[in-house]
N, C-alpha and C. Protein backbone atom coordinates (compact mmCIF):
# COMPACT_ATOMS: atom_id res chain seq x y z
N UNK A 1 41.33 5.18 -16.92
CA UNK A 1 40.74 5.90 -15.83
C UNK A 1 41.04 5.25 -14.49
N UNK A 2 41.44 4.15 -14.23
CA UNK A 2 41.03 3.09 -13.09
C UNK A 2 42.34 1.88 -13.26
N UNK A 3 42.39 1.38 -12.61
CA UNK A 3 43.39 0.28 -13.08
C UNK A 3 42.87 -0.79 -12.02
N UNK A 4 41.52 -0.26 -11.51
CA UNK A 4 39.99 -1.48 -10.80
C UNK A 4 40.11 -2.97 -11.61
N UNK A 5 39.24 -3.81 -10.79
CA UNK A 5 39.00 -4.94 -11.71
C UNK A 5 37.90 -4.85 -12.69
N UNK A 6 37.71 -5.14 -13.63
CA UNK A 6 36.75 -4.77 -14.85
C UNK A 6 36.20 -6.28 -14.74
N UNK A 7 34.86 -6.00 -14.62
CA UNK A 7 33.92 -7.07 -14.71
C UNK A 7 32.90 -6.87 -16.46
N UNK A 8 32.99 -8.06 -17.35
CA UNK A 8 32.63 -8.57 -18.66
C UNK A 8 31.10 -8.05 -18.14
N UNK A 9 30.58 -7.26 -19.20
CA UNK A 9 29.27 -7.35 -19.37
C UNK A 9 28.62 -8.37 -20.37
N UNK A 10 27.45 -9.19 -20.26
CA UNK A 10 27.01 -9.93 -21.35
C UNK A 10 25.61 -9.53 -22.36
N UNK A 11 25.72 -9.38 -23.40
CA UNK A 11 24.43 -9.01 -23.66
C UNK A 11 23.56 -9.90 -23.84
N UNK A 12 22.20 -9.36 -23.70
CA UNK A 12 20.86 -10.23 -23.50
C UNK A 12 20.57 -10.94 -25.01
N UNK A 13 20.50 -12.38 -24.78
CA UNK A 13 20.13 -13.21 -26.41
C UNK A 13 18.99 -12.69 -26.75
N UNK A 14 18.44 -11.72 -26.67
CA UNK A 14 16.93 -11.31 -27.45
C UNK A 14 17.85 -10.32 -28.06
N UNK A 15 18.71 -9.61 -27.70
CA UNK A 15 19.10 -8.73 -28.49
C UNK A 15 20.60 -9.15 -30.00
N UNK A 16 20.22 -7.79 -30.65
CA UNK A 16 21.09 -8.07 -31.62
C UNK A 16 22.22 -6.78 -32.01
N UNK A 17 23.54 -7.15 -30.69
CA UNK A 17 24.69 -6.11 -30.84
C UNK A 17 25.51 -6.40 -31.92
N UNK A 18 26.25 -5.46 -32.10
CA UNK A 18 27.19 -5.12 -33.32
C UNK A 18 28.34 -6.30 -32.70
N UNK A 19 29.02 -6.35 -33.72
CA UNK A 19 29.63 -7.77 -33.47
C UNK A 19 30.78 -7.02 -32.78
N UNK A 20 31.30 -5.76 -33.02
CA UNK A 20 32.31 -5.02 -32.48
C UNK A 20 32.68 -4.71 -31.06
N UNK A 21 31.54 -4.77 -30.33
CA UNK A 21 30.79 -3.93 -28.97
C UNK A 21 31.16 -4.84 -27.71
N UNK A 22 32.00 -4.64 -26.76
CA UNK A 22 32.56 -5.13 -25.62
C UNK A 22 32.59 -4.11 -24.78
N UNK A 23 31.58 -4.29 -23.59
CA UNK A 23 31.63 -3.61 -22.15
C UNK A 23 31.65 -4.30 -20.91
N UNK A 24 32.52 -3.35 -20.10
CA UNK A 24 32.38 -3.73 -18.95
C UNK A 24 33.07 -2.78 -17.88
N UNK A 25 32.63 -2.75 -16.75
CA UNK A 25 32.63 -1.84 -15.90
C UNK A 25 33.63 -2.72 -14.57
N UNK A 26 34.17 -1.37 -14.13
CA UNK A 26 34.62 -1.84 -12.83
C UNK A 26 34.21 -0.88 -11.96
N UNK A 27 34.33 -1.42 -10.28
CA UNK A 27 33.62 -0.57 -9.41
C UNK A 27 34.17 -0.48 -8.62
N UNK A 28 34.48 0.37 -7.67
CA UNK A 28 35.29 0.70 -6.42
C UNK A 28 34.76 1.83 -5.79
N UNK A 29 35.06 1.51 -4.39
CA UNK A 29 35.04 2.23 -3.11
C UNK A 29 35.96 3.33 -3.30
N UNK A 30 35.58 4.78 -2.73
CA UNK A 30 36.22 5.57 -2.39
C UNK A 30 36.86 5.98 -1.07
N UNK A 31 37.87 6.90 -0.73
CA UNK A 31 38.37 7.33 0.70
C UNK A 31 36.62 7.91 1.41
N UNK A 32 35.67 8.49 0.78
CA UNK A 32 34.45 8.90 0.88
C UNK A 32 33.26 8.57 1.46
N UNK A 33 33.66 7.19 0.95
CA UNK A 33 32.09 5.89 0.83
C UNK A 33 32.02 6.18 -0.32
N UNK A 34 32.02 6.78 -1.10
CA UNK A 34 31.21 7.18 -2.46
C UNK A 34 31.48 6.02 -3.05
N UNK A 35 30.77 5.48 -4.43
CA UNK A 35 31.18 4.42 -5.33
C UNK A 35 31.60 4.52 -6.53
N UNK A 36 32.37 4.60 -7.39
CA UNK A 36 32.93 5.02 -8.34
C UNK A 36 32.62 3.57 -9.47
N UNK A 37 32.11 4.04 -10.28
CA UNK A 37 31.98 3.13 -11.42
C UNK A 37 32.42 3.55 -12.91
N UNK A 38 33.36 2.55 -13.13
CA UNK A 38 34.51 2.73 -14.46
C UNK A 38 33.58 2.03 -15.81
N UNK A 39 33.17 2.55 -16.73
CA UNK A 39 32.43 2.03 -17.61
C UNK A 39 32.94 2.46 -19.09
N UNK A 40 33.10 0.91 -19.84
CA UNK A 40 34.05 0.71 -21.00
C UNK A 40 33.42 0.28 -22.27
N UNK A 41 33.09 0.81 -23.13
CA UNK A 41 32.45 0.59 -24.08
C UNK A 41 33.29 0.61 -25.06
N UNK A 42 33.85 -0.68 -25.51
CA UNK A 42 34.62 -0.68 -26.77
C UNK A 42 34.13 -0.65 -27.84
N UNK A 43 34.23 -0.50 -29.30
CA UNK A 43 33.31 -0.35 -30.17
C UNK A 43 32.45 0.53 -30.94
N UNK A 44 32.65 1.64 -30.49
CA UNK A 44 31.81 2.83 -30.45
C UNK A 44 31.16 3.37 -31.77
N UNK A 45 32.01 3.22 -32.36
CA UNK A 45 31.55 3.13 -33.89
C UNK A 45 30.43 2.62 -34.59
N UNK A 46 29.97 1.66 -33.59
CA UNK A 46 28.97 0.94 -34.08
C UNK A 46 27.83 1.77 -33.21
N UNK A 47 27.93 2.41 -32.32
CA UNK A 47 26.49 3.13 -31.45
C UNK A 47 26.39 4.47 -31.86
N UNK A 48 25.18 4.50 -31.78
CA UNK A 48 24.76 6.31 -31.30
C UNK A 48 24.82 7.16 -29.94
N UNK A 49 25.36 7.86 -29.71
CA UNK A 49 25.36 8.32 -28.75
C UNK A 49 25.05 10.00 -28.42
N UNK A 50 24.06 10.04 -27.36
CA UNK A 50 23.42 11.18 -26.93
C UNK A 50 24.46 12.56 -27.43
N UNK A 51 23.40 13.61 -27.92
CA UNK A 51 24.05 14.54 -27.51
C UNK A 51 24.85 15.28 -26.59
N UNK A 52 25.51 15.90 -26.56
CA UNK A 52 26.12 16.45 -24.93
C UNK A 52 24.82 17.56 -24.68
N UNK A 53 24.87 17.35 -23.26
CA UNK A 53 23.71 18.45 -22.57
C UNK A 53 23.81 18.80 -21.18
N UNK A 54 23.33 19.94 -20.81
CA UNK A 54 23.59 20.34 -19.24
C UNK A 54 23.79 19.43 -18.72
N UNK A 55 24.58 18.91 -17.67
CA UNK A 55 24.56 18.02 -16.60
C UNK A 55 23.24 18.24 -15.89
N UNK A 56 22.52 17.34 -15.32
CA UNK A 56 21.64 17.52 -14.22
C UNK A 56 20.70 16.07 -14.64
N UNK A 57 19.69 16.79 -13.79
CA UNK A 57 18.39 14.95 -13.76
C UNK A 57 17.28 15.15 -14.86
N UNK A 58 17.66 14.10 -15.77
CA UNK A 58 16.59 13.72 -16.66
C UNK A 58 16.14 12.13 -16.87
N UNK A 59 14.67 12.64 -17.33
CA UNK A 59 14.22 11.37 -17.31
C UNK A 59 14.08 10.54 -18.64
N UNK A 60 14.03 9.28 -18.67
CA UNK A 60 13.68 8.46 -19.81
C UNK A 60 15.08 8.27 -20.96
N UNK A 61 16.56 8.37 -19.89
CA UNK A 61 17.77 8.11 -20.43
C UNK A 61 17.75 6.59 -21.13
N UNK A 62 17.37 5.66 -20.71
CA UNK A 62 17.18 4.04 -21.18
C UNK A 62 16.64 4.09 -22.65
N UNK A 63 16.46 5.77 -23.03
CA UNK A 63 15.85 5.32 -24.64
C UNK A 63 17.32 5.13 -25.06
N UNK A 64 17.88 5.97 -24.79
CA UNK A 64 19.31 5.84 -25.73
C UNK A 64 20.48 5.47 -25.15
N UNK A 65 21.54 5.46 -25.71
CA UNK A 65 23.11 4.44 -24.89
C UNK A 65 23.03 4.99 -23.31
N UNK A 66 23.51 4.38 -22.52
CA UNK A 66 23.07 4.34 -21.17
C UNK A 66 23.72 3.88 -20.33
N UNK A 67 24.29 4.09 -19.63
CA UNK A 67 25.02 3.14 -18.23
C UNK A 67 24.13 3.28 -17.40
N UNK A 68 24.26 2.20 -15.84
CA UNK A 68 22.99 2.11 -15.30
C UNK A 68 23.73 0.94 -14.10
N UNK A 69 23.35 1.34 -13.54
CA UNK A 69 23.58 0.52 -11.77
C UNK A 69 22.36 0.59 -10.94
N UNK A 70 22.19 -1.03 -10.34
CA UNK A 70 21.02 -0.98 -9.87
C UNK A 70 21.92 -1.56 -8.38
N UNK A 71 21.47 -1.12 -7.14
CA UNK A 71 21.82 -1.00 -5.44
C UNK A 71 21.14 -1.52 -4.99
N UNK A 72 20.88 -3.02 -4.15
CA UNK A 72 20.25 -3.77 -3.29
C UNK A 72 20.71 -3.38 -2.12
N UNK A 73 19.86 -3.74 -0.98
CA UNK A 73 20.39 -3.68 0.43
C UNK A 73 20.69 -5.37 0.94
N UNK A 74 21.28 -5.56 1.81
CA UNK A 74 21.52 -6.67 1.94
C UNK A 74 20.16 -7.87 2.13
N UNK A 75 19.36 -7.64 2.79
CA UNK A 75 18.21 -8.43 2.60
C UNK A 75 17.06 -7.35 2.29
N UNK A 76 15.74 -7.92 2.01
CA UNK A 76 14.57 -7.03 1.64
C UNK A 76 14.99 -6.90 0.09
N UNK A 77 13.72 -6.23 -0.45
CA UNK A 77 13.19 -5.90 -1.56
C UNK A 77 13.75 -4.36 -2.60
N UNK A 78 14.14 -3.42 -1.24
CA UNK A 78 13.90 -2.16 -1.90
C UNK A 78 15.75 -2.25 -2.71
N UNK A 79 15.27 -1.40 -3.42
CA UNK A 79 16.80 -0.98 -4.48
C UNK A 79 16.64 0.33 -4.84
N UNK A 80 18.29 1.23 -5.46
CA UNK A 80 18.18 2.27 -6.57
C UNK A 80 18.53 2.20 -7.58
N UNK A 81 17.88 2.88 -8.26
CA UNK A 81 18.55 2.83 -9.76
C UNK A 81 18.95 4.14 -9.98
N UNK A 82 20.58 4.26 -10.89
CA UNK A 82 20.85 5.11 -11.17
C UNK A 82 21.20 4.65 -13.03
N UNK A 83 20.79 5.73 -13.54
CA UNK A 83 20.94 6.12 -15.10
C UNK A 83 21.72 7.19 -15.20
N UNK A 84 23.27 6.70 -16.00
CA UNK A 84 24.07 7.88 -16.24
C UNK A 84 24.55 8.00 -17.77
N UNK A 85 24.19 8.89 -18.32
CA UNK A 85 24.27 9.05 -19.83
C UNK A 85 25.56 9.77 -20.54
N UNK A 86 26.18 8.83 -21.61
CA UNK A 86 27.52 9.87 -22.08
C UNK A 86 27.03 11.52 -22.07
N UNK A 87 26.09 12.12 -22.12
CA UNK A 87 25.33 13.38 -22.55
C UNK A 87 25.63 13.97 -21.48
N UNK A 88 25.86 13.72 -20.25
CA UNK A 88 26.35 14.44 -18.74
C UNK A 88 24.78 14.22 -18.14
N UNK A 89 24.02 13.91 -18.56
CA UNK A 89 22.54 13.89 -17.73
C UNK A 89 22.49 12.21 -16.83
N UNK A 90 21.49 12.52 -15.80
CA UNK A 90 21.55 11.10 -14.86
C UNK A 90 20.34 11.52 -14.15
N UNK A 91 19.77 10.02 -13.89
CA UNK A 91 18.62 9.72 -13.12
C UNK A 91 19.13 8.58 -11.72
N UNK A 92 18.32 9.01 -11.10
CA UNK A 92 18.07 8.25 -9.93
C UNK A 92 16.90 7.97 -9.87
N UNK A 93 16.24 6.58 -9.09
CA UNK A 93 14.92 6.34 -8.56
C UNK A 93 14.87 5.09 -7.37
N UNK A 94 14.34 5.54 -6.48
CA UNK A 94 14.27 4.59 -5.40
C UNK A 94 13.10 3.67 -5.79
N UNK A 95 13.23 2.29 -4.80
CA UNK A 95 12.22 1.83 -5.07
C UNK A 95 11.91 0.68 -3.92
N UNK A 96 10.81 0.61 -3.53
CA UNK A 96 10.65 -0.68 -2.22
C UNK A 96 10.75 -1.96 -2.38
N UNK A 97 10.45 -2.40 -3.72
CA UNK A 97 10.33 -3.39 -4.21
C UNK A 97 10.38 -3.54 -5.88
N UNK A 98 10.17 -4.82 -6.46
CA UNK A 98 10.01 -4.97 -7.59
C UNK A 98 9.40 -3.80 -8.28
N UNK A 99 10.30 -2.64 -9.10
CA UNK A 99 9.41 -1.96 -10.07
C UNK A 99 7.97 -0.71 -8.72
N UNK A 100 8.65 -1.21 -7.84
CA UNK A 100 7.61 -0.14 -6.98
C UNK A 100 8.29 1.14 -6.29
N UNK A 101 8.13 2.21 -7.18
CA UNK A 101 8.90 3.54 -7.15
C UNK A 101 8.38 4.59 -6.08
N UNK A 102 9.23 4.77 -5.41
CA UNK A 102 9.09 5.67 -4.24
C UNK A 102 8.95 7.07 -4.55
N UNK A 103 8.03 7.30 -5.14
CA UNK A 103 7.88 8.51 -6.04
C UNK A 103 7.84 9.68 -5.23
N UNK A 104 8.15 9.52 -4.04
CA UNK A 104 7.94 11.29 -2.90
C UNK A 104 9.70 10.71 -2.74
N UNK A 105 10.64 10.05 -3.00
CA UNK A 105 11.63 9.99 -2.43
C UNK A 105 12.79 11.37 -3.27
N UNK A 106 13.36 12.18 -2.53
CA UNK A 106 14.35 12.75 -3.02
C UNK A 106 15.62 12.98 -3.05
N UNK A 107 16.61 12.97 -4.14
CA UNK A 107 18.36 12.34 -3.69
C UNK A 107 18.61 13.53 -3.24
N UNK A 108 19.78 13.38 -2.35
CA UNK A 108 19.97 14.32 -1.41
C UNK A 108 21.69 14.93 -2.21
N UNK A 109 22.05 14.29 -3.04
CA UNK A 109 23.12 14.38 -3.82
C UNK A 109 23.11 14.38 -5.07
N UNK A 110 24.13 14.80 -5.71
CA UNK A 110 24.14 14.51 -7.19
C UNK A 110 25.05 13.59 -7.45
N UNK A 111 24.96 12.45 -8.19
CA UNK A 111 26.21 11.59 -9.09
C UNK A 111 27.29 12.76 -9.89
N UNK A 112 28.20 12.50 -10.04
CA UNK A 112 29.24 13.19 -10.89
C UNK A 112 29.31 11.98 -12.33
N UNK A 113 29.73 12.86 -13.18
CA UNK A 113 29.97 11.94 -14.52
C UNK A 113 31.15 12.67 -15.32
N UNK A 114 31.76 11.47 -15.31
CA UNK A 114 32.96 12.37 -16.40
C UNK A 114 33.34 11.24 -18.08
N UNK A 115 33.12 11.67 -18.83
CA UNK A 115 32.94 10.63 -19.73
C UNK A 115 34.35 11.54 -21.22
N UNK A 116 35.10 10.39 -21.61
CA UNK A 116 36.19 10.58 -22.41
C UNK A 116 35.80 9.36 -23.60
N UNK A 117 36.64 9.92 -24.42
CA UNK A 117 36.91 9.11 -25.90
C UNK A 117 37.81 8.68 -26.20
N UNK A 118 38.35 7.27 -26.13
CA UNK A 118 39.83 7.21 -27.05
C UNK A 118 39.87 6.22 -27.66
N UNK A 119 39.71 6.85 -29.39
CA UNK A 119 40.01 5.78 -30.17
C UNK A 119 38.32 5.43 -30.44
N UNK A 120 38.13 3.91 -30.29
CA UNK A 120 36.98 3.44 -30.04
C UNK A 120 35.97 3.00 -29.03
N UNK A 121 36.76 3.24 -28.23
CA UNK A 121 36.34 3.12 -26.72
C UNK A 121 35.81 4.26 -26.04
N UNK A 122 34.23 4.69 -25.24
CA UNK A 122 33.71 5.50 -24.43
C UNK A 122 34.72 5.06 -23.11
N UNK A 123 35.18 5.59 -22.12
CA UNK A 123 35.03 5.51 -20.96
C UNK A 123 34.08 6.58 -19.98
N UNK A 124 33.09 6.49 -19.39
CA UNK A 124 32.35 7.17 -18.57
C UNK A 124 32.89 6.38 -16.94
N UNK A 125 32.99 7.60 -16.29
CA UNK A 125 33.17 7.25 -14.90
C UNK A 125 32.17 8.14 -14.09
N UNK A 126 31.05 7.54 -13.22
CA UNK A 126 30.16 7.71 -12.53
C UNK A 126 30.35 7.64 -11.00
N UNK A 127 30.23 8.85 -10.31
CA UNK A 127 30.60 8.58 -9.15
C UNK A 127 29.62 8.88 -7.91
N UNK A 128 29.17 8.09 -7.23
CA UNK A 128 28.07 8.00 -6.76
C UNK A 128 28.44 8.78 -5.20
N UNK A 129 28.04 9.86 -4.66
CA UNK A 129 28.19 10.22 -3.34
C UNK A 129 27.67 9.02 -2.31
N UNK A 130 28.25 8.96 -1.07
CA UNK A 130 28.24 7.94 -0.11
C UNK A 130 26.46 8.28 0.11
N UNK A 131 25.77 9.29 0.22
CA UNK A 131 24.25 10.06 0.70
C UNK A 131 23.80 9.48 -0.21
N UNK A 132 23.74 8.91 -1.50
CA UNK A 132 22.80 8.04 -2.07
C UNK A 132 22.70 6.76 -2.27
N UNK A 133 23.78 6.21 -1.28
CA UNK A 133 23.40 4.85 -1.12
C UNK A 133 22.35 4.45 -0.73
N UNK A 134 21.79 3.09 -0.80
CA UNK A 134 20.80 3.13 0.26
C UNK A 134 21.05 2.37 1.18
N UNK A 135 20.40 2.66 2.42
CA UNK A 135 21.00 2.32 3.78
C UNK A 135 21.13 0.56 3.59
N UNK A 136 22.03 0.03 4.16
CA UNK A 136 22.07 -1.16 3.53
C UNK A 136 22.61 -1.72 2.93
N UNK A 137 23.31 -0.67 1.64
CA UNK A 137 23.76 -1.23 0.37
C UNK A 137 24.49 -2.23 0.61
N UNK A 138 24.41 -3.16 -0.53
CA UNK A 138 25.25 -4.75 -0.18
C UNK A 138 25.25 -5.72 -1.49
N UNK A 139 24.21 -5.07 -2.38
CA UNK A 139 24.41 -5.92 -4.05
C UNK A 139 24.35 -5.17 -5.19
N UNK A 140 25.04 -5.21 -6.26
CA UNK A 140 25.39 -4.46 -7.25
C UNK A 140 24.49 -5.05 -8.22
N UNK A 141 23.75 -4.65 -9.37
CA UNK A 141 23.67 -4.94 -10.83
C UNK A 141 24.44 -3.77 -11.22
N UNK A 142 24.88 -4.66 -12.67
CA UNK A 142 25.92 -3.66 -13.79
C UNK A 142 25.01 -3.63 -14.99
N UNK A 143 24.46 -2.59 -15.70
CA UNK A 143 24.02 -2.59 -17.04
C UNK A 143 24.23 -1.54 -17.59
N UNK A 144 23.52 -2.13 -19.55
CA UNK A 144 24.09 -0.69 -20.21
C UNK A 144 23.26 -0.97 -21.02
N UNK A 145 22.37 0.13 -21.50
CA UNK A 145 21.53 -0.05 -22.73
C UNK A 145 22.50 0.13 -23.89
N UNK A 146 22.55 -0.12 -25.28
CA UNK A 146 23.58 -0.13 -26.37
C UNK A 146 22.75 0.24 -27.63
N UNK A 147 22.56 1.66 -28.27
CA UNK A 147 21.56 1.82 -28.96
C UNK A 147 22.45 1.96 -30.08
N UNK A 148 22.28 1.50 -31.58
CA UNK A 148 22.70 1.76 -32.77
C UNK A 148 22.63 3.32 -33.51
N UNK A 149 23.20 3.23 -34.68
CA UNK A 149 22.42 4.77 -35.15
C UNK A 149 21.28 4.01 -35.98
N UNK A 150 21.14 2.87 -36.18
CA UNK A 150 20.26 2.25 -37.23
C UNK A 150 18.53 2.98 -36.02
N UNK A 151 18.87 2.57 -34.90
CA UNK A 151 17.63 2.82 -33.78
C UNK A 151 17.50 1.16 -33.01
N UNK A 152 18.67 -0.08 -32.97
CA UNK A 152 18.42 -1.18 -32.58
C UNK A 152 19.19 -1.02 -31.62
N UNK A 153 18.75 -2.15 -29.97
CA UNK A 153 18.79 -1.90 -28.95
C UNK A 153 19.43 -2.99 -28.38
N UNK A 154 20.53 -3.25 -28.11
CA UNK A 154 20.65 -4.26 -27.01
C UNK A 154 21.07 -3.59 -25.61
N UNK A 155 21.07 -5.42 -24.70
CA UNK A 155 20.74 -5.23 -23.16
C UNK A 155 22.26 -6.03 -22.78
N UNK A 156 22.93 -5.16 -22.14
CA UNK A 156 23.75 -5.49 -21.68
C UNK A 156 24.10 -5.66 -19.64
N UNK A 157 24.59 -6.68 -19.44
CA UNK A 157 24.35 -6.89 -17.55
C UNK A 157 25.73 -7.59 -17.28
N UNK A 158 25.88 -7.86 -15.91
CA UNK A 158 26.26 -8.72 -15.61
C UNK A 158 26.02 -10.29 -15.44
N UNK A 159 24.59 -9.99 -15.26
CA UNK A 159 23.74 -11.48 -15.90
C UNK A 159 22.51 -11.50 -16.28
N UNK A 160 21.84 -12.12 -16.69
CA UNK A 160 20.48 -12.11 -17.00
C UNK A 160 19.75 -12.95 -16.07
N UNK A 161 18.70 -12.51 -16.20
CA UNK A 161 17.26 -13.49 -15.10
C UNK A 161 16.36 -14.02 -15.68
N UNK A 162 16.40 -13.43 -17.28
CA UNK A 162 14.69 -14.02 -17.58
C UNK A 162 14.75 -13.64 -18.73
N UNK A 163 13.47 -14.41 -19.66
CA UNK A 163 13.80 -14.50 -21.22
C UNK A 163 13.80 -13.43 -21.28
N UNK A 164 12.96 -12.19 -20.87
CA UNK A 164 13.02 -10.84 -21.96
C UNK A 164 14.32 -9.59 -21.29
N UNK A 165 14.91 -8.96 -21.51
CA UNK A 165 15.34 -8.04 -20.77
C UNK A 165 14.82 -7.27 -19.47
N UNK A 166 15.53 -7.23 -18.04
CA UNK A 166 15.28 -6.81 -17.35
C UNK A 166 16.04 -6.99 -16.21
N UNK A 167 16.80 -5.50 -16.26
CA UNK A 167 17.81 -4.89 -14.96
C UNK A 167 17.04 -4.77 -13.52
N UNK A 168 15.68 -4.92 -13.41
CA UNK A 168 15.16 -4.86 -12.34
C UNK A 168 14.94 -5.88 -11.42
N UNK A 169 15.18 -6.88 -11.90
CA UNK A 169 15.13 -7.91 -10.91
C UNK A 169 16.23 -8.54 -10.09
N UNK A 170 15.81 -9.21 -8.85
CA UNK A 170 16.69 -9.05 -7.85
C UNK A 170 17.62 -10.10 -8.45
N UNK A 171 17.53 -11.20 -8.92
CA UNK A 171 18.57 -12.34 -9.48
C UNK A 171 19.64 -11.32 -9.90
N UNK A 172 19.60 -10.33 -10.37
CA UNK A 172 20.40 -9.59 -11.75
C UNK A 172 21.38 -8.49 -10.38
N UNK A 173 21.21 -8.84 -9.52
CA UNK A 173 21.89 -7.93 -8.61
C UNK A 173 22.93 -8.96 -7.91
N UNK A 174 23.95 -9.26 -8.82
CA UNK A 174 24.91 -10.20 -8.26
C UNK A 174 26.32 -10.04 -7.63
N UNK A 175 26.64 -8.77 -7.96
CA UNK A 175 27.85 -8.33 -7.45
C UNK A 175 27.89 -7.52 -6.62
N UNK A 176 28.66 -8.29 -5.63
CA UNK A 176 28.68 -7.43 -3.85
C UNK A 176 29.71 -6.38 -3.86
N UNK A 177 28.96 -5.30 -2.73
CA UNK A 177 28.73 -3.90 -3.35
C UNK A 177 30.77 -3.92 -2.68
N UNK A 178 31.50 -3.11 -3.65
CA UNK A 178 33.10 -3.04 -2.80
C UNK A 178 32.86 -1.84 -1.87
């Protein structure tokens, strides 16, 4: 899809992935602003993955396989999160701070998702319109939930912050935004 730099995702030591399972995403700027994120899931065989379903916004994608980018601004607290699912469905949620959701906030855009198969490898490419950045933008987290067909879950990032899983914290937002 991309011939971007691909940044290694690591999964979280509480979890227990298939020994098969290697992701990682690359990210790039568009002629747009928009942000385009290349996401590589080798392995596939070993996950379950969503049905296909209307494109549009749904909630509570993190139960099942999942890509997921979290948007810092350069200083301060607030971030977004976006959830984009092989299934064509995606969430957004703003937030001011730690886990504190701006629940009257509304995206003024939609993400695009285009997601292919080859072989054993998902590629999903997520493309974020420049209107849902947030003003600011300046730090990246990369994650991916990784669900089995057994129903077991690992946490996949660019890094971890803390013993249990968790994409929400600001440590975990390490890669500056291209």
């Amino acid at each position: 899809m991309s011939t971007a730099n691909f940044h290694p995702l690591r999964c979280h030591a509480a979890g227990k992935p298939p020994p098969t399972l290697a992701i990682a995403v690359a990210p790039r700027r568009g002629d747009a602003g928009e942000l385009q994120l290349d996401y590589r899931v080798h392995g596939l065989a070993s996950l379950a993955l969503p049905p296909p379903a209307a494109p549009g916004p749904a909630d509570g994608l993190w139960q099942q396989t999942c890509c997921e980018a979290f948007i810092a601004t350069v200083d301060g607290p607030a971030y977004r999160e976006f959830n984009f699912a092989p299934s064509g469905q995606w969430a957004i949620y703003d937030f001011a701070g730690y886990r504190q959701r701006n629940a009257d906030w509304q995206a003024p855009a939609a993400p695009r998702i285009a997601c292919r198969i080859d072989a054993d490898t998902l590629h999903l490419r997520a493309t974020i319109p420049a209107a849902l950045l947030p003003t600011g933008a300046a730090r990246l987290g990369l994650s991916v939930v990784a669900v089995t067909p057994g129903g077991d879950k690992s946490y996949w990032a660019l890094t971890h912050a803390a013993a249990q899983p968790d994409f929400h914290l600001a440590a975990s937002f390490t890669l500056p935004l291209p």
